[in-house]
Protein backbone atom coordinates (compact mmCIF):
# COMPACT_ATOMS: atom_id res chain seq x y z
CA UNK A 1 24.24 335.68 282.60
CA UNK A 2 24.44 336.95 278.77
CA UNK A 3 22.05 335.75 276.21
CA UNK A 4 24.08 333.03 274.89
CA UNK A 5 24.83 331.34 277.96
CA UNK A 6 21.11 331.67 279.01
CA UNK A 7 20.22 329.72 275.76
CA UNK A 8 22.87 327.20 276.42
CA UNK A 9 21.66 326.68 279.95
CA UNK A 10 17.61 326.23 278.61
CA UNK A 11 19.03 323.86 275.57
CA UNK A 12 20.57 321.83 278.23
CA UNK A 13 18.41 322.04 280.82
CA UNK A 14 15.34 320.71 278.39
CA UNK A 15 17.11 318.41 276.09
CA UNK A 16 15.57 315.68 276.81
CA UNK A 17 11.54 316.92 277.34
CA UNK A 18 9.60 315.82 274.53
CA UNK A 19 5.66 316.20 274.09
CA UNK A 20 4.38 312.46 274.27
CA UNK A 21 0.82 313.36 273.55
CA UNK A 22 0.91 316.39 274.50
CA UNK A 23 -1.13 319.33 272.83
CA UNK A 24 0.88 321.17 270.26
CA UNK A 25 0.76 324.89 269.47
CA UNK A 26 -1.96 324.25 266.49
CA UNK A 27 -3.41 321.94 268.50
CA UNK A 28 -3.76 324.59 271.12
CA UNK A 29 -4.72 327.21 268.03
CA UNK A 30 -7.51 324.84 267.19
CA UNK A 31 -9.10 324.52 270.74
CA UNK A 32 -9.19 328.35 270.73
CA UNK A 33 -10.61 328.04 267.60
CA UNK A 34 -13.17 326.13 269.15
CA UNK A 35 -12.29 323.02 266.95
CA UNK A 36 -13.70 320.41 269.08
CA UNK A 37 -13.98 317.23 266.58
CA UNK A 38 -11.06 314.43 267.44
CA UNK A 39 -10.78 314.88 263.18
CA UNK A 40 -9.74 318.46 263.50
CA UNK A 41 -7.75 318.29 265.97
CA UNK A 42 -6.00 315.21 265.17
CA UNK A 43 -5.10 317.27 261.58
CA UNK A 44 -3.55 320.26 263.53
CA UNK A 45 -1.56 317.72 265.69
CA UNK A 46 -0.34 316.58 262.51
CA UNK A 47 1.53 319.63 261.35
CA UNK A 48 3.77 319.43 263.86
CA UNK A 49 3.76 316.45 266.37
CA UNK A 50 7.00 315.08 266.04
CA UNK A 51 9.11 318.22 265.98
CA UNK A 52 11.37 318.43 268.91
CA UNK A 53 11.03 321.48 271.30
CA UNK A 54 14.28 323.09 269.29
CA UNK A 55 12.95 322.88 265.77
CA UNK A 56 9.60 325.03 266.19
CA UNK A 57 9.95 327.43 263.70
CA UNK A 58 9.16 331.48 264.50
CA UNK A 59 5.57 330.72 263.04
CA UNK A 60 5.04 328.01 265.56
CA UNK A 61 6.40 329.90 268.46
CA UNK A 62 4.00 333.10 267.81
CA UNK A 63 0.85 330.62 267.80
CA UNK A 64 2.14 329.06 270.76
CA UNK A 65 2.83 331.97 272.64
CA UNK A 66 -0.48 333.06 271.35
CA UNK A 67 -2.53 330.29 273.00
CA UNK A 68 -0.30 329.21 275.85
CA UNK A 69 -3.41 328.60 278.07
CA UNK A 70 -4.44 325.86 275.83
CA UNK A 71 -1.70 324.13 276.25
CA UNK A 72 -1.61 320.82 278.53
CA UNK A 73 1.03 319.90 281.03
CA UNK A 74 3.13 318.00 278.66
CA UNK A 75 2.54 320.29 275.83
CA UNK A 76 3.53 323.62 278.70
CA UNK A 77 6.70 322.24 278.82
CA UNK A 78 7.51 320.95 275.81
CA UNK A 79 6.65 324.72 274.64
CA UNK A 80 8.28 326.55 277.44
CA UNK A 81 11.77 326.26 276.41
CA UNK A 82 11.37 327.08 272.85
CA UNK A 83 9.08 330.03 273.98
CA UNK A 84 12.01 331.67 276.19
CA UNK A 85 15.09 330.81 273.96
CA UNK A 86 13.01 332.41 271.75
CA UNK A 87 12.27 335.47 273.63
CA UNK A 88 16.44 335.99 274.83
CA UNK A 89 17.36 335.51 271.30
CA UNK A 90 15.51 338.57 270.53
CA UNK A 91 16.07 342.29 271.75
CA UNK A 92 13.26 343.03 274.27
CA UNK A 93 12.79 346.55 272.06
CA UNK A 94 11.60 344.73 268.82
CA UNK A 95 9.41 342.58 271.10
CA UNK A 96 5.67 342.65 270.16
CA UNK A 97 4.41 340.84 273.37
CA UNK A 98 6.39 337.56 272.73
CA UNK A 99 8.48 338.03 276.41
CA UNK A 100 4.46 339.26 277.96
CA UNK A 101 3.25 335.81 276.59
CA UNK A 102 6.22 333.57 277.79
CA UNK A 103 6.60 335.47 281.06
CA UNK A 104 2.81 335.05 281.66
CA UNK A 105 3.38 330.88 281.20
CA UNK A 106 5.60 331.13 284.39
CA UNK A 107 2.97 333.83 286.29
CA UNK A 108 0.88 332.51 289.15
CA UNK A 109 -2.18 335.31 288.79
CA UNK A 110 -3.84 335.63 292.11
CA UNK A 111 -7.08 334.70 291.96
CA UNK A 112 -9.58 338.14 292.44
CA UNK A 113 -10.88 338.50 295.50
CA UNK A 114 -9.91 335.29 296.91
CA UNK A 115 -8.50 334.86 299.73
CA UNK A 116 -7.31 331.74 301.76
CA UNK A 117 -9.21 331.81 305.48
CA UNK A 118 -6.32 330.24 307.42
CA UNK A 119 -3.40 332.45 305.91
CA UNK A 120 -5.22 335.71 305.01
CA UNK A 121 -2.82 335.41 301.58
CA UNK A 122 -4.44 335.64 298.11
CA UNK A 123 -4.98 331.95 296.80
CA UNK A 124 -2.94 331.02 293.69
CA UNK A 125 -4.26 329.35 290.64
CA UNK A 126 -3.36 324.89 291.72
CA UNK A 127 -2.90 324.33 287.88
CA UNK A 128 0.02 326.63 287.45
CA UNK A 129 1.51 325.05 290.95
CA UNK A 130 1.09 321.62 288.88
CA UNK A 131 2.89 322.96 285.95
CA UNK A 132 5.98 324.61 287.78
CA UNK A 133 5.87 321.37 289.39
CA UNK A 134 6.17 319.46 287.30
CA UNK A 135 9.89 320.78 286.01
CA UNK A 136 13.35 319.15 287.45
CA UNK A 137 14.95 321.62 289.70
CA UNK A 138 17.57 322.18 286.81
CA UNK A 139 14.48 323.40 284.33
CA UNK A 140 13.29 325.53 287.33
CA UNK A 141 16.83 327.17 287.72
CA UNK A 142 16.62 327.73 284.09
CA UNK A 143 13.17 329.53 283.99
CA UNK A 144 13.85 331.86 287.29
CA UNK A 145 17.50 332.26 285.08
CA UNK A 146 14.93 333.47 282.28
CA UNK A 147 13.22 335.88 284.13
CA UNK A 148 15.74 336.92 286.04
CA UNK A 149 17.35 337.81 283.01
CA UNK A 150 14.30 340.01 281.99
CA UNK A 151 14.46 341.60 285.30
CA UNK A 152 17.87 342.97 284.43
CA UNK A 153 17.36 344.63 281.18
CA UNK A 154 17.47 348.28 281.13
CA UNK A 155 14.99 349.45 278.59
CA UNK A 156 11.62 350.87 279.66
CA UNK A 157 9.34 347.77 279.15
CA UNK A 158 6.60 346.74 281.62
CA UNK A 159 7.95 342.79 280.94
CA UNK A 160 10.81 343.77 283.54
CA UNK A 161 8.04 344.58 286.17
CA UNK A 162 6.15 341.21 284.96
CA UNK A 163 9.53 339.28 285.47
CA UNK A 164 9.81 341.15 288.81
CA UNK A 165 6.47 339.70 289.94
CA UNK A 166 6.91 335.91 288.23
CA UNK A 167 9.98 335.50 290.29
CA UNK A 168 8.99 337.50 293.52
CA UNK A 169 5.33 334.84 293.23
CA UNK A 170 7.41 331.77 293.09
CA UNK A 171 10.83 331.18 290.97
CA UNK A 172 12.80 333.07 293.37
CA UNK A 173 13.05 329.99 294.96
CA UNK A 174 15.32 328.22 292.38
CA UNK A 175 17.72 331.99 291.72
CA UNK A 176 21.64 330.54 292.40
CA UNK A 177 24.19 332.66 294.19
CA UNK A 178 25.82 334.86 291.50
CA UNK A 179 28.92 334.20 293.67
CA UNK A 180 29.40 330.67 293.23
């Protein structure tokens, strides 16, 4: 799938997700900030609370991908989309960790040195489980569409390998049949 269809297919596939009270990328700056008054970060939600998902500007998008593990559920995918348009709008060469940020928001990281008992297989972190699970199966076909775009580039990044691993871990699961 080229770029621009790839954006099309996110655009649509997210029109309609919208943050509710969801944390927001300076919201999520702030808690790393270790803002922890309700007056602080009530005045970081307030720079950009009622933006829609498509109007974060390249400012917003670098905090956001920044601080992605502050964000809530409803603020993970209310960033997600903008995070990988984003990242296929740009040329993976003049990327400075932007596609590493949004591919690690769609990584389950095995948890070191633990292992489930019954299955012998590494656990894998419940909150990112809650978070992929929380997507229709239309915004999951658009992610693993996402990565599995990053897996196809052929430029010497390690992002490829990180795609590689994001979709081998779990978004494999929602790749279509290039045939059909």
């Amino acid at each position: 799938m080229d770029a621009d269809s790839l954006i099309k297919r996110i655009e649509t596939a997210f029109a309609d997700v919208t943050l509710g009270d969801g944390v927001t990328p300076a919201q999520a700056d702030a808690l790393d900030s270790y803002w922890d008054s309700e007056k602080k970060l009530a005045a970081a939600r307030a720079t950009d609370c009622e933006k829609h998902w498509t109007e974060y500007t390249k400012e917003d998008i670098e905090v956001g991908l920044h601080e992605h593990c502050f964000f809530d559920e409803a603020g993970w995918r209310h960033f997600l989309p903008a995070a990988m348009r984003f990242v296929v709008s740009r040329s993976i060469e003049s990327d400075k960790g932007e596609a590493w940020s949004a591919i690690q928001m769609v990584t389950i990281q095995p948890i070191v040195g633990g292992y489930d008992r019954n299955t012998s297989k590494r656990r894998r972190f419940p909150q990112k489980l809650r978070l992929f699970e929380s997507l229709s199966e239309d915004q999951s076909r658009a992610v693993a569409a996402f990565l599995n775009h990053i897996a196809a580039q052929d430029v010497d990044s390690s992002d490829i390998e990180d795609a590689k691993i994001a979709l081998a871990r779990y978004w494999h699961l929602f790749l279509e049949d290039s045939t059909t």
